[in-house]
N, C-alpha and C. Protein backbone atom coordinates (compact mmCIF):
# COMPACT_ATOMS: atom_id res chain seq x y z
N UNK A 1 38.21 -19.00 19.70
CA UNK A 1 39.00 -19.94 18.95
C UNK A 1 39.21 -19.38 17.56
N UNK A 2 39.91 -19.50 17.28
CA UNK A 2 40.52 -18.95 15.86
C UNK A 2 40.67 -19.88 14.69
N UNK A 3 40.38 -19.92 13.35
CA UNK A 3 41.21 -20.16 12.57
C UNK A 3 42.43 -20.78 11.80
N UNK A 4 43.09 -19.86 12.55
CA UNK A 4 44.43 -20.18 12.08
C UNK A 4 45.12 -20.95 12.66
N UNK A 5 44.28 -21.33 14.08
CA UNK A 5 44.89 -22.59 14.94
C UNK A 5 44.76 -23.76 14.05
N UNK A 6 43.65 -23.65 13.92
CA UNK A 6 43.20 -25.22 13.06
C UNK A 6 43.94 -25.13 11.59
N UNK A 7 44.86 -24.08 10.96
CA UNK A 7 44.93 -23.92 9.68
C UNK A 7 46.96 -23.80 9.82
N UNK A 8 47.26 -24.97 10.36
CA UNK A 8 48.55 -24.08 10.49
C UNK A 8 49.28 -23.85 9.15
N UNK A 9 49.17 -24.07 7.93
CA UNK A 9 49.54 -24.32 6.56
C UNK A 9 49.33 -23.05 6.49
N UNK A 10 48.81 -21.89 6.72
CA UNK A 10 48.89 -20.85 6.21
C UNK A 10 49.75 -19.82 7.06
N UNK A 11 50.33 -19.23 6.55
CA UNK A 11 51.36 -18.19 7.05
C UNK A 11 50.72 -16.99 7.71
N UNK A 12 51.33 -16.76 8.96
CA UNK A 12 50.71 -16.15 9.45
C UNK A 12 50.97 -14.18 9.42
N UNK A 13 50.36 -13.50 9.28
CA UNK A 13 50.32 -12.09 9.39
C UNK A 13 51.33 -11.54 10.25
N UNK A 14 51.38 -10.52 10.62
CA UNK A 14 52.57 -9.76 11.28
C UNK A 14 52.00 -9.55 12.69
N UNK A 15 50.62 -9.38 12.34
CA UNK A 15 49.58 -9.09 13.85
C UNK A 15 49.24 -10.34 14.27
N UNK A 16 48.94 -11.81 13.26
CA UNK A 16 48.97 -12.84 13.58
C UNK A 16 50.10 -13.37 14.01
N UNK A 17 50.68 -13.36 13.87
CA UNK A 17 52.50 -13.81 14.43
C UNK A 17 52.80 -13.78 15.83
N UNK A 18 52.45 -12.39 15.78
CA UNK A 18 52.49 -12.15 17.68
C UNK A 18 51.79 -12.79 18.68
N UNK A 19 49.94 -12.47 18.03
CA UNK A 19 49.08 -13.34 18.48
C UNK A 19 49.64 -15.13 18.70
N UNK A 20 49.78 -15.26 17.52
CA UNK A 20 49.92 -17.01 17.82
C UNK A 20 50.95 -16.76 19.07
N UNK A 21 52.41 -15.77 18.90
CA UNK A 21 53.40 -16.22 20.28
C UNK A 21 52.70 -16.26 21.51
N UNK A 22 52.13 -14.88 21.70
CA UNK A 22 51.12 -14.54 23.18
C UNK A 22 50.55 -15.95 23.31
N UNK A 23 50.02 -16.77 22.38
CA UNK A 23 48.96 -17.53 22.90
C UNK A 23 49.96 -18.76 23.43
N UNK A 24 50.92 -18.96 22.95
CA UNK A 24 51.74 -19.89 23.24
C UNK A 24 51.93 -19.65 25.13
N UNK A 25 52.07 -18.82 25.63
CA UNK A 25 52.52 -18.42 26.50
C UNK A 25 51.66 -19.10 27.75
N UNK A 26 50.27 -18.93 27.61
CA UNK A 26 49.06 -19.31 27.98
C UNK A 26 48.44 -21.02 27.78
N UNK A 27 49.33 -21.81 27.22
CA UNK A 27 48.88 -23.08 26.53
C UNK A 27 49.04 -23.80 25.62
N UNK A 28 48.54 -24.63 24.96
CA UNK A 28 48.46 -25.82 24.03
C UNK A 28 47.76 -25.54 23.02
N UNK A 29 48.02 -25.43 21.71
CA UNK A 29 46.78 -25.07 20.58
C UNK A 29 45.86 -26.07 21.23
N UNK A 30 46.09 -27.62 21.09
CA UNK A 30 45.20 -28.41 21.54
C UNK A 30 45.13 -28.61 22.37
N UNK A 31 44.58 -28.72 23.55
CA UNK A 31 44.14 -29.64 24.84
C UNK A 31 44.40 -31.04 24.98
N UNK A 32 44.79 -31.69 25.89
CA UNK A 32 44.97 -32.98 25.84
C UNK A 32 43.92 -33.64 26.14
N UNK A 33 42.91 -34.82 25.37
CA UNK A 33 42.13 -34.89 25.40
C UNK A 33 40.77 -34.44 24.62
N UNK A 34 41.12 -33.21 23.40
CA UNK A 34 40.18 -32.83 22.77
C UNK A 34 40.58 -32.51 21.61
N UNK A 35 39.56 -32.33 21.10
CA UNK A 35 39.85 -32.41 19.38
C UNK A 35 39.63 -30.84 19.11
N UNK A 36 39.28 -29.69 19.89
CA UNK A 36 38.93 -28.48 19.38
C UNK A 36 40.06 -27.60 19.83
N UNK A 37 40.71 -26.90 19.20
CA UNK A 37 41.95 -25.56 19.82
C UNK A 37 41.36 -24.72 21.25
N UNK A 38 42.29 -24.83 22.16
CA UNK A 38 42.27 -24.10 23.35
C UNK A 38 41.72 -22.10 22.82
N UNK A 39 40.71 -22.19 23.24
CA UNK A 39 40.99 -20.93 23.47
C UNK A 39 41.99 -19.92 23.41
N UNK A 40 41.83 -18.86 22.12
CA UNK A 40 43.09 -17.83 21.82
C UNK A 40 42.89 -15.89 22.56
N UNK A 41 43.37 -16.52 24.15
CA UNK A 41 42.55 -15.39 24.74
C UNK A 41 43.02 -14.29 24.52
N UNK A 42 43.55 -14.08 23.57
CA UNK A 42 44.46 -12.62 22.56
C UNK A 42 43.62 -12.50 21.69
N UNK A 43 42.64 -13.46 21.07
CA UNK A 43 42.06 -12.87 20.20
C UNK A 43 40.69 -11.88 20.10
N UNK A 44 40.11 -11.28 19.51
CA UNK A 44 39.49 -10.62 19.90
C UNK A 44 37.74 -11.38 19.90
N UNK A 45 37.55 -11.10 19.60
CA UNK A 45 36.56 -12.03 19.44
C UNK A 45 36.12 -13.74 19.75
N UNK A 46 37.52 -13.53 20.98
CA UNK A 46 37.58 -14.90 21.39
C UNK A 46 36.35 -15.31 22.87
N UNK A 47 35.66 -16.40 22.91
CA UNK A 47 34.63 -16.46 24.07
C UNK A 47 35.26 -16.21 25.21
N UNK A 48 37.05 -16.59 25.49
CA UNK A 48 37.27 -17.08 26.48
C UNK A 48 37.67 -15.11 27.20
N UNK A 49 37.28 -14.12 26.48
CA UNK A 49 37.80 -13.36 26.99
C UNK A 49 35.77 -12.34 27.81
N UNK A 50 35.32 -13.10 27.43
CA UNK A 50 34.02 -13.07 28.56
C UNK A 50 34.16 -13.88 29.73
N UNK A 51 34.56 -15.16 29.67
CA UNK A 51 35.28 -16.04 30.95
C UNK A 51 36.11 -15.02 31.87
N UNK A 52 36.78 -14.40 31.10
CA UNK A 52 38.14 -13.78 32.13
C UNK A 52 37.57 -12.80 32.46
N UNK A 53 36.30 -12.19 31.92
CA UNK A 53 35.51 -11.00 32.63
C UNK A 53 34.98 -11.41 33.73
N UNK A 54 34.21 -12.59 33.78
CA UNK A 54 33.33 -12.81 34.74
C UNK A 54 34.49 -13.85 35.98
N UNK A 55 35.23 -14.76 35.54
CA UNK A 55 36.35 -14.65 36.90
C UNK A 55 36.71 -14.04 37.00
N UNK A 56 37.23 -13.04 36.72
CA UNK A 56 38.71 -11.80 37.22
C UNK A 56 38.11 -10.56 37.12
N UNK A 57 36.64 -10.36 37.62
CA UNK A 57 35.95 -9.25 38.23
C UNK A 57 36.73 -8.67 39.84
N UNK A 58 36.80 -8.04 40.40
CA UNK A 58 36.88 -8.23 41.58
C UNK A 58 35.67 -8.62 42.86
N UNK A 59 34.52 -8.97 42.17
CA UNK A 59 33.43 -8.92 42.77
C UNK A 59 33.15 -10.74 42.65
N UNK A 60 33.84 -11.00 41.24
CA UNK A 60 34.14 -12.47 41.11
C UNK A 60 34.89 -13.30 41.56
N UNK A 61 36.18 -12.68 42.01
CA UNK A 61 37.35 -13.59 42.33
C UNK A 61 36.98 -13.43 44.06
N UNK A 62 36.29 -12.39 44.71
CA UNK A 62 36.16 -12.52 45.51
C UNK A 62 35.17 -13.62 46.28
N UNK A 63 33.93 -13.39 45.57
CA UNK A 63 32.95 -14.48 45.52
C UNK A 63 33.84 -16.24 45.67
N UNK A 64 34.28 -16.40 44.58
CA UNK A 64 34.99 -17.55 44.41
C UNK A 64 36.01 -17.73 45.68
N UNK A 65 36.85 -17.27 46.21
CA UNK A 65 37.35 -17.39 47.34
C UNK A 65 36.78 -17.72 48.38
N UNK A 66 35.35 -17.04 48.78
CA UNK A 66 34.56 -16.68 49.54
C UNK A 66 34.64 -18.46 49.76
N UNK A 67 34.13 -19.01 48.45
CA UNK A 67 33.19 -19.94 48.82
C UNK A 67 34.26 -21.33 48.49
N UNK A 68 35.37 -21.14 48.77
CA UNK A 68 36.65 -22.01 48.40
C UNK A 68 36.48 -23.59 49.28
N UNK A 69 35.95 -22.88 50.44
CA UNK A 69 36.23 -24.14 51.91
C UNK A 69 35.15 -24.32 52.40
N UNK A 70 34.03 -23.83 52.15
CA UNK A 70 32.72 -24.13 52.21
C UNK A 70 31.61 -23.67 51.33
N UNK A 71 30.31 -24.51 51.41
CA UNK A 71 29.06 -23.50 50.83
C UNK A 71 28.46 -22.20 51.91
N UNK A 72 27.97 -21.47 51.51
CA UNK A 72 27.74 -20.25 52.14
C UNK A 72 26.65 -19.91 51.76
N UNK A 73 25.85 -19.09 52.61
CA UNK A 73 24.53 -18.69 52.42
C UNK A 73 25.07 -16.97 51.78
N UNK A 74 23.37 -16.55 50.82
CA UNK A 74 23.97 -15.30 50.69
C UNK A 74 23.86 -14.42 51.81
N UNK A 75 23.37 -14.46 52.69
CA UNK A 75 23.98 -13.53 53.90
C UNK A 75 24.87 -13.38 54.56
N UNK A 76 25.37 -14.84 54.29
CA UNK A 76 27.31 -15.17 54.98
C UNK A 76 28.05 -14.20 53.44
N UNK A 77 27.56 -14.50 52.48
CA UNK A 77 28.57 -13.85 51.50
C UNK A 77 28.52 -12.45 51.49
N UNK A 78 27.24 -11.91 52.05
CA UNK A 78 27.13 -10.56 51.86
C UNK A 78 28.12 -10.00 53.14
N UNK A 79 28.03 -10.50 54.19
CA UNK A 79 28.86 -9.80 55.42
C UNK A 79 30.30 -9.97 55.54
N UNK A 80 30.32 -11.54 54.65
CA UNK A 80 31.82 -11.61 54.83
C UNK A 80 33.01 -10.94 53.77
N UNK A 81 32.09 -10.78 52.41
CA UNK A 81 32.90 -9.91 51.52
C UNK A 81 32.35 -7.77 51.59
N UNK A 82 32.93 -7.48 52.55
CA UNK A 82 32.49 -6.33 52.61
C UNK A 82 32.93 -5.35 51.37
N UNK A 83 31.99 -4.15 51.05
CA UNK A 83 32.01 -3.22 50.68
C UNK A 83 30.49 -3.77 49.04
N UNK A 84 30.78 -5.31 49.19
CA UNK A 84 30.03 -5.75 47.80
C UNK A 84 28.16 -5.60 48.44
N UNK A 85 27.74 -4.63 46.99
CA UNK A 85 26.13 -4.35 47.34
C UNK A 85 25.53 -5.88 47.08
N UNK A 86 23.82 -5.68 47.75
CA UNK A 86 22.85 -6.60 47.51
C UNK A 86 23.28 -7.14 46.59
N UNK A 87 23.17 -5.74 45.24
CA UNK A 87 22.53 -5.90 43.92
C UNK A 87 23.97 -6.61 43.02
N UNK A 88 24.96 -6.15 43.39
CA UNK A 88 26.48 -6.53 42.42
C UNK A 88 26.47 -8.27 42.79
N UNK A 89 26.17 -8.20 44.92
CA UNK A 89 26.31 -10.28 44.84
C UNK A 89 25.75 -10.65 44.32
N UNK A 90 24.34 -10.15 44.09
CA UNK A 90 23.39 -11.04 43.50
C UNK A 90 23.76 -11.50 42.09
N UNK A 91 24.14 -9.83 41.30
CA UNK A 91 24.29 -9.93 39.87
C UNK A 91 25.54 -11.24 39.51
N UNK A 92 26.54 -11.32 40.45
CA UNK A 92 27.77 -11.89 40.57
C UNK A 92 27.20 -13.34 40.89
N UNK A 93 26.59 -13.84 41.63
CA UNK A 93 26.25 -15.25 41.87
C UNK A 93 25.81 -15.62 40.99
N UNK A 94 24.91 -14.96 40.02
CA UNK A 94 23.83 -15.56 38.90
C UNK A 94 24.51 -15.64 37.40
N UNK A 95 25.52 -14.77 37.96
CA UNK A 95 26.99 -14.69 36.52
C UNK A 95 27.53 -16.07 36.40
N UNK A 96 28.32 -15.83 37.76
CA UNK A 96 28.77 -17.40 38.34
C UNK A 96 28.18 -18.69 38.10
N UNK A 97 26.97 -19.08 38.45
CA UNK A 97 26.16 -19.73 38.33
C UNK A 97 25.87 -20.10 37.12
N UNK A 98 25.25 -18.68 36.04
CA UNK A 98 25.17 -19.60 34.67
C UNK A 98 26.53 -19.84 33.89
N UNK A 99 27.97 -19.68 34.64
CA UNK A 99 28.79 -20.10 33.99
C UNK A 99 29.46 -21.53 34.45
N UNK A 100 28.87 -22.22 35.21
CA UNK A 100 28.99 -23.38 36.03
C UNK A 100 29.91 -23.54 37.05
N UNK A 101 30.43 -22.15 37.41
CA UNK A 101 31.48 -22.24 38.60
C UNK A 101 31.05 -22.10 39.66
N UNK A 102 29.67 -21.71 40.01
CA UNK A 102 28.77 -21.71 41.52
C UNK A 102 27.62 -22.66 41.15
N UNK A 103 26.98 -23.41 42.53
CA UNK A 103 25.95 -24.33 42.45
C UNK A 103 24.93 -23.63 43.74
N UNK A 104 23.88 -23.09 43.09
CA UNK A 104 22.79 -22.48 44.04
C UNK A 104 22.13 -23.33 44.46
N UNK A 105 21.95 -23.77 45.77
CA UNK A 105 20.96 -25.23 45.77
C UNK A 105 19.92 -24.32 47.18
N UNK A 106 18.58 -24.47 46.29
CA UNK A 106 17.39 -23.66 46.95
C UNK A 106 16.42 -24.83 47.74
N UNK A 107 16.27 -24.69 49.15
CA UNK A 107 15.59 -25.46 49.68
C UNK A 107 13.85 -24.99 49.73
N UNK A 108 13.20 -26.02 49.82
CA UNK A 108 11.90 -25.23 49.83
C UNK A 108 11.35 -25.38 51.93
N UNK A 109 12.26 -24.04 52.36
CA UNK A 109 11.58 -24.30 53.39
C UNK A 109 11.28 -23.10 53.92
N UNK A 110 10.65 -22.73 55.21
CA UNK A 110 10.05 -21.63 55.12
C UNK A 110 10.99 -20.86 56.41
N UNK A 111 11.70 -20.34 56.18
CA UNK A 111 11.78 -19.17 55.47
C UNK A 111 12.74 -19.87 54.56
N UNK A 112 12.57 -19.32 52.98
CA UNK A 112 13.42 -20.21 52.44
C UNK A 112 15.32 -20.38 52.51
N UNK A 113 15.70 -21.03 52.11
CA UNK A 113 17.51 -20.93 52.28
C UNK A 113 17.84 -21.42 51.42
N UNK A 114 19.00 -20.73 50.87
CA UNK A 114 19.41 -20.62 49.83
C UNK A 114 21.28 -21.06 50.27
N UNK A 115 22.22 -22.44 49.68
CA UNK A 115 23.26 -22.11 49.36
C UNK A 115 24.06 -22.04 48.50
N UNK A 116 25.33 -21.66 48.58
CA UNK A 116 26.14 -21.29 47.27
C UNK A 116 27.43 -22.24 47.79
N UNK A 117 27.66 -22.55 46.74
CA UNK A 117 29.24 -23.61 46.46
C UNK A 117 29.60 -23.68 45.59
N UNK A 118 30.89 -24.03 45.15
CA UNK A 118 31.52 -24.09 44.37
C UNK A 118 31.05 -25.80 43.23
N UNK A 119 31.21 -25.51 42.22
CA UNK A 119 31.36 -26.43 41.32
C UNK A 119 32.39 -27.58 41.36
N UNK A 120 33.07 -28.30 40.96
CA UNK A 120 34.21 -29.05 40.46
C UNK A 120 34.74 -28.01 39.54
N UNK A 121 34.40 -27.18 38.20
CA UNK A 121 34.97 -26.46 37.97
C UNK A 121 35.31 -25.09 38.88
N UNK A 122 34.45 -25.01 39.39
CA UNK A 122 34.66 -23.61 40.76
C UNK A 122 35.91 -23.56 41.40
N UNK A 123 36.09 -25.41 41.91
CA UNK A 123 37.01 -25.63 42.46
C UNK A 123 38.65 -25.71 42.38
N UNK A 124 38.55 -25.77 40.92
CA UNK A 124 39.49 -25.82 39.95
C UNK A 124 39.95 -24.47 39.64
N UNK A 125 39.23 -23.84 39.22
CA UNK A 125 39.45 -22.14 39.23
C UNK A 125 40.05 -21.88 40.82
N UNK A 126 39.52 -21.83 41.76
CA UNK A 126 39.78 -20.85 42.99
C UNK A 126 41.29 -21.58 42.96
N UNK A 127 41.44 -23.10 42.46
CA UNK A 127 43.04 -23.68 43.00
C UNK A 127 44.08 -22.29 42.53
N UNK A 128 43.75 -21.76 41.16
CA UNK A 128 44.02 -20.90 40.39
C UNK A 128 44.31 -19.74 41.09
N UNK A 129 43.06 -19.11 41.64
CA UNK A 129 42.88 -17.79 42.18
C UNK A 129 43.59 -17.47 43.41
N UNK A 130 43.30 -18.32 44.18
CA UNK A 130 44.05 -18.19 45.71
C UNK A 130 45.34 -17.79 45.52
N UNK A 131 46.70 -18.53 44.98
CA UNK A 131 47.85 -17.93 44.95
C UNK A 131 47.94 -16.54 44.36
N UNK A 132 47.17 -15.87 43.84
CA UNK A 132 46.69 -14.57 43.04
C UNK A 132 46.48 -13.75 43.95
N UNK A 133 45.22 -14.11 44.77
CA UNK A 133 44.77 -13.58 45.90
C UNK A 133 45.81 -13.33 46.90
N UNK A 134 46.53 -14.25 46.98
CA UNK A 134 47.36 -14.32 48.23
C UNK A 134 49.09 -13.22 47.80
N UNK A 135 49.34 -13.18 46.08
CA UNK A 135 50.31 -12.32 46.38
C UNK A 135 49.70 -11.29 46.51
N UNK A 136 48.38 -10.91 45.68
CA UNK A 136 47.55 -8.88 45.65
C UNK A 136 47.82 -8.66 47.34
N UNK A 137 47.60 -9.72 48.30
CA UNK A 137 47.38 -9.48 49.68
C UNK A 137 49.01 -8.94 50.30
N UNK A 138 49.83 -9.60 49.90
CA UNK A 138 51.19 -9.55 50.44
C UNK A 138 52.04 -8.34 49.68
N UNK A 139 51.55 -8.02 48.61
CA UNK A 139 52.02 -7.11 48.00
C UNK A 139 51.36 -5.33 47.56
N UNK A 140 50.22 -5.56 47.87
CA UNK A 140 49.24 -4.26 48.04
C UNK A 140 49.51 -3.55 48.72
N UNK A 141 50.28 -3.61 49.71
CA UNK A 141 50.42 -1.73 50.72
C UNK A 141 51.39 -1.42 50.12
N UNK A 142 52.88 -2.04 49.12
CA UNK A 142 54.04 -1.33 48.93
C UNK A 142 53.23 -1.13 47.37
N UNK A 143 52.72 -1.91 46.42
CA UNK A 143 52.18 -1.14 45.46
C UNK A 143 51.61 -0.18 45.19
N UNK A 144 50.28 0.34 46.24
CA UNK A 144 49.26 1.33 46.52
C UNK A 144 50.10 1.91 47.36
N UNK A 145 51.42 1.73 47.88
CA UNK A 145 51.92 3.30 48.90
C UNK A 145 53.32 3.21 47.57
N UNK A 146 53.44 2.52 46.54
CA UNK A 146 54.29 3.52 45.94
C UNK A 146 55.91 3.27 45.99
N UNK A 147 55.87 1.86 46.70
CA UNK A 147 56.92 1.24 46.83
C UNK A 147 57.67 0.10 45.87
C-alpha cells in the first residue's frame, strides 16, 4: 500500500504517474467496504506482491486447482499433480496454509490422516485461477510449438 493513495493532494512523479495508471487497471484505490487502499501491486515494496508469489507459483496454482472440488489427502495431491516433489507439496501446502487459502485438518488417528481444502478465500481465488488454467491448457501446444 502506498502513500500516495491515501495522499491524493500531492502531485504525482513521472514514475509515480504510471504507477498510479497500472494500478488503476487492477482496481479501486479503495475497496468497497474498507477504509484502507487496495493494494498497489506495481509497487515495490508492496505485500501484495508476496501474495502473487505464493498464488501464481506453478506449484501453487496447481495445488489450488487440485483442491477446487474437493478436500484431498496429501497422497491424492502428490499423485494427482505429477512431476511436484515430497518436499516442494509439502513446502507449497504450508505456504498455502499460513496464507489462509488451504485448511489442513489433522485427525488423530492411527495411522494418522491428514486433509487439505480449500478456504472460503481458497475458494474465491481458484474462481480466479481456473479460467487461467483453462486458457494455459487450450493454448500451450501453439505457444510452446511456436505458433
Amino acid at each position: 500500500m502506498t502513500a500516495e493513495l491515501s495522499r491524493p493532494d500531492v502531485p504525482p512523479t513521472a514514475h509515480g504517474a504510471v504507477r498510479d495508471r497500472l494500478s488503476l487497471l487492477v482496481g479501486d484505490p479503495v475497496p468497497t467496504g474498507s477504509e484502507m487502499p487496495a493494494a498497489n501491486v506495481f509497487a515495490a515494496g508492496c505485500a501484495s506482491r508476496v501474495v502473487l508469489d505464493h498464488v501464481t507459483s506453478k506449484w501453487g496454482v496447481l495445488v489450488i486447482v487440485a483442491l477446487t472440488e474437493t478436500s484431498l489427502r496429501w497422497g491424492e495431491l502428490r499423485r494427482g499433480i505429477e512431476g511436484i516433489s515430497e518436499k516442494m507439496l509439502a513446502q507449497t501446502l504450508r505456504t498455502l496454509e499460513a496464507d489462509g487459502l488451504v485448511h489442513r485438518d489433522a485427525q488423530p488417528t492411527i495411522p494418522p490422516r491428514v486433509d487439505y481444502s480449500l478456504t472460503d478465500r481458497g475458494h474465491e481465488l481458484a474462481g480466479h485461477l481456473l479460467p487461467l488454467v483453462r486458457w494455459v491448457g487450450v493454448n500451450a501446444g501453439d505457444i510452446v510449438g511456436g505458433n
